[in-house]
Protein backbone atom coordinates (compact mmCIF):
# COMPACT_ATOMS: atom_id res chain seq x y z
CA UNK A 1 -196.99 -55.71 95.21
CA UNK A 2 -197.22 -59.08 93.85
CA UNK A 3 -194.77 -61.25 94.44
CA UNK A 4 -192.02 -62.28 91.60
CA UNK A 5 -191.84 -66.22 90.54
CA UNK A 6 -187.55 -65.85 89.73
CA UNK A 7 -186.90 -67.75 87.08
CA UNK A 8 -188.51 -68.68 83.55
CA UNK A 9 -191.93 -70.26 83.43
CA UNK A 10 -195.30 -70.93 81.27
CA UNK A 11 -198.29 -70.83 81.92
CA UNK A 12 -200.11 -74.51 82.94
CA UNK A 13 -202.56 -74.28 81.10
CA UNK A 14 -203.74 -77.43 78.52
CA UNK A 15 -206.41 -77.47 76.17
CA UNK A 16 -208.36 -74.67 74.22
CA UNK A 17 -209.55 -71.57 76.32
CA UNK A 18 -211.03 -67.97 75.69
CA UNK A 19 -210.12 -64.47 75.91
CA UNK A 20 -212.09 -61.97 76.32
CA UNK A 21 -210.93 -58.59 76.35
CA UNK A 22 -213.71 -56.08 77.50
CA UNK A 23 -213.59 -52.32 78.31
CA UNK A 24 -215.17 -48.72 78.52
CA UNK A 25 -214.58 -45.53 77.02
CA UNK A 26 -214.73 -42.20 78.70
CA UNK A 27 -215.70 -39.74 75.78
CA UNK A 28 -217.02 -36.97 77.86
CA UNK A 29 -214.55 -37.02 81.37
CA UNK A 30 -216.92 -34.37 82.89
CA UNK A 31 -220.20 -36.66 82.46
CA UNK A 32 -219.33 -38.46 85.29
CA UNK A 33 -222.79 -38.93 86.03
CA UNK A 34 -222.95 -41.28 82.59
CA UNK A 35 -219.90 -42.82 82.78
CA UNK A 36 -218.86 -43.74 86.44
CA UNK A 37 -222.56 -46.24 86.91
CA UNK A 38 -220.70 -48.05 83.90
CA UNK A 39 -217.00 -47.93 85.23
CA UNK A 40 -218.45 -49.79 88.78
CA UNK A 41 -220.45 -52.28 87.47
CA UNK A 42 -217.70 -54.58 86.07
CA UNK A 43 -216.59 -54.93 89.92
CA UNK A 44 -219.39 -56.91 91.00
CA UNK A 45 -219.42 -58.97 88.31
CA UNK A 46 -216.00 -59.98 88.25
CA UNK A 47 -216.83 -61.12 92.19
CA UNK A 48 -219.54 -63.30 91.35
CA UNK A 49 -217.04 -65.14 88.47
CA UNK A 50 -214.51 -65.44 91.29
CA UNK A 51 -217.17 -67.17 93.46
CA UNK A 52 -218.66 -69.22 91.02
CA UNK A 53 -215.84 -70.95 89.50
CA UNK A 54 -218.11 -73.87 87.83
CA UNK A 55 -219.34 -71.13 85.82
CA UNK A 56 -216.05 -71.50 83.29
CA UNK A 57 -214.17 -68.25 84.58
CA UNK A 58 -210.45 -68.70 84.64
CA UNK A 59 -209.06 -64.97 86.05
CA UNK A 60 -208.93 -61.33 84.54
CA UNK A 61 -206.60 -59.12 84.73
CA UNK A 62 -207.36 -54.92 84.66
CA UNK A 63 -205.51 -52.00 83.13
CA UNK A 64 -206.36 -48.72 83.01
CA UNK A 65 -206.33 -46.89 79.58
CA UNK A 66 -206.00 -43.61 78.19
CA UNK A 67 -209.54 -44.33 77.10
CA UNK A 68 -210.96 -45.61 79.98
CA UNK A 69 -210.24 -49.14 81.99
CA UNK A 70 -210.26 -52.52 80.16
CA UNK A 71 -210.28 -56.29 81.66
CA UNK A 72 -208.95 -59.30 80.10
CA UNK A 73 -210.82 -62.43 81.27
CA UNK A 74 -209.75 -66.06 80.46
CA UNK A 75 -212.72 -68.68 80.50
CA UNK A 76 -212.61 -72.33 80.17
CA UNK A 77 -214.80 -72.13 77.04
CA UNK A 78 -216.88 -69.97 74.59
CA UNK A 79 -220.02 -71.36 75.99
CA UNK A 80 -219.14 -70.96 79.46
CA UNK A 81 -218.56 -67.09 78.42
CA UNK A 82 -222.01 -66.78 76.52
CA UNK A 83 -224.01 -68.49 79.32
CA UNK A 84 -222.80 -66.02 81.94
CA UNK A 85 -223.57 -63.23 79.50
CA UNK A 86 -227.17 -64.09 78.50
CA UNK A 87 -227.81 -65.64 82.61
CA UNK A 88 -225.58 -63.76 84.96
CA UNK A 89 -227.45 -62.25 86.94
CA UNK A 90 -224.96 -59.30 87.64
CA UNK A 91 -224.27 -58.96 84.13
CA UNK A 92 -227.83 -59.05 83.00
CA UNK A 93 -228.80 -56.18 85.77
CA UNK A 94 -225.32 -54.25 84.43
CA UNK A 95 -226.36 -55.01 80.48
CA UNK A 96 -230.01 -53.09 81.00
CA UNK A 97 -228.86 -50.40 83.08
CA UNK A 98 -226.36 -49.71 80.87
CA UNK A 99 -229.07 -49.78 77.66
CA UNK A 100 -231.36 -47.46 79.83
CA UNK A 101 -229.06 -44.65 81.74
CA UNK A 102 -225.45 -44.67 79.65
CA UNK A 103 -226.27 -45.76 76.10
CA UNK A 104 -229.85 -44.54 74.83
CA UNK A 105 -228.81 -41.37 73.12
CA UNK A 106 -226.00 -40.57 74.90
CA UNK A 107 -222.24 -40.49 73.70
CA UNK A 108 -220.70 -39.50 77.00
CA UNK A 109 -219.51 -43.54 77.43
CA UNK A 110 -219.05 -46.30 74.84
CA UNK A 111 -218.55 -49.98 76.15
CA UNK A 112 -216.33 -52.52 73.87
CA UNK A 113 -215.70 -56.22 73.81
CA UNK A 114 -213.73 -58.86 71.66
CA UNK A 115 -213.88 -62.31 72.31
CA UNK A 116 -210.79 -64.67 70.66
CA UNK A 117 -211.45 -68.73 71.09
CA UNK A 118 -208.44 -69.88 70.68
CA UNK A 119 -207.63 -73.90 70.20
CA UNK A 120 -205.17 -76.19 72.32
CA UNK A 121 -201.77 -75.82 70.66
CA UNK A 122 -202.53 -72.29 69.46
CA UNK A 123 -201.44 -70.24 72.31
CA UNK A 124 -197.81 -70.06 74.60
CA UNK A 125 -196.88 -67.76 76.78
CA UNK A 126 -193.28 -67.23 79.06
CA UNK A 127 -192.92 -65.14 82.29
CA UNK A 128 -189.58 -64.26 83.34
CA UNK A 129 -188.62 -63.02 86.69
CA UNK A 130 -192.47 -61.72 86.75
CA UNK A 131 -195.44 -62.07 89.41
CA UNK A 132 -197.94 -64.38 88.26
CA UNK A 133 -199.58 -62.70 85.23
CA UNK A 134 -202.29 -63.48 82.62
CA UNK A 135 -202.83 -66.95 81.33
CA UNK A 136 -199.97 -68.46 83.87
CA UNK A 137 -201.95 -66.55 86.79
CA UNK A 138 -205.31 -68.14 85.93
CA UNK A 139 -204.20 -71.51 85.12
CA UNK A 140 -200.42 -71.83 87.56
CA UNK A 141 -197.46 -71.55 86.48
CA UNK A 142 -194.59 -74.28 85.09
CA UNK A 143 -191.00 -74.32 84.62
CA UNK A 144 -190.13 -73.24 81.04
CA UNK A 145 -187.93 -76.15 80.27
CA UNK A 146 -187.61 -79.24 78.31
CA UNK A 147 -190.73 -79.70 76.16
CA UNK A 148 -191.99 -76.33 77.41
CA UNK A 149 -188.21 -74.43 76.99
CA UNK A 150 -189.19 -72.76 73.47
CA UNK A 151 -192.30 -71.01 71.92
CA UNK A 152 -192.96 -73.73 69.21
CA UNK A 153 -192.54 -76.34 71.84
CA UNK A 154 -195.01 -74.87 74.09
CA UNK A 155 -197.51 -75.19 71.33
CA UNK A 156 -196.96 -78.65 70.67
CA UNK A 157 -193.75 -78.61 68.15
CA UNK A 158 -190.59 -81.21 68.42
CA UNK A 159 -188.13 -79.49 66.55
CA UNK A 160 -186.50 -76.00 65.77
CA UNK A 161 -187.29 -74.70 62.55
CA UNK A 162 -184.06 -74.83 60.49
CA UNK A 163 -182.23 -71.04 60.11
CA UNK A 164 -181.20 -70.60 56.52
CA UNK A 165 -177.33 -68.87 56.79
């Protein structure tokens, strides 16, 4: 079990990023045949991010769906994202056996991605008493105080919005 940062922090984090949120769909459980080629080829892929780090990979983090499993990736930039898709050489390998064995007429497994550039200032995030998670586990982790203590502060604000009584 990962170990719990006590306390209230924020991810580290500065300047714009991506997210890329990309997953499978089990539509027919007992074609595992179709399905489970698809389901272990995000593995090796992920490893070669994690050993190539000048490639613009931040971290990912994996859940497992009533659907099928899903990763959420953080990378440095769009472009370092569509690079690794179009010359990655695990993902190219994955990408066309995928198009020849799971997707050409069959509807036993669907694959998804969406991909969300977001710009500096336009993301926070706050982790209390919680292992290193998400954006604050691929980029550290800072106290959530002073300029960082509140959401609009975090994304670059000065001041509390006034609360009309």
């Amino acid at each position: 079990m990962a170990k719990v940062q006590a306390g209230r922090y924020t991810a580290a984090h500065e300047g714009g990023l991506v997210v890329f949120v990309i997953g499978m769909r089990i539509n027919s459980w007992w074609a595992i045949h179709r399905w489970w080629p698809v389901a272990m080829a995000m593995g090796p892929m992920i490893s070669e991010l994690y050993r190539n780090k000048e490639l613009g990979f931040l971290d990912a983090q994996f859940a497992l769906t009533p659907g099928g499993p899903v990763t959420i990736q953080y990378w440095r930039s769009y472009e370092h994202l569509e690079h690794y898709a179009r010359h990655g050489a695990k993902h190219l390998k994955a990408w066309k056996d995928y198009n020849r064995k799971a997707a050409a007429g069959s509807k036993h497994v669907g694959i998804f991605h969406e991909t969300y550039i977001v710009e500096d200032g336009k993301y926070e995030s706050v982790y209390v008493n919680m292992p290193k998670y998400g954006l604050g586990r691929a980029s550290g982790l800072v106290p959530a105080a002073g300029r960082r203590e509140t959401a609009r502060r975090r994304r670059g604000g000065d001041n509390e919005p006034a609360v009309a009584e």
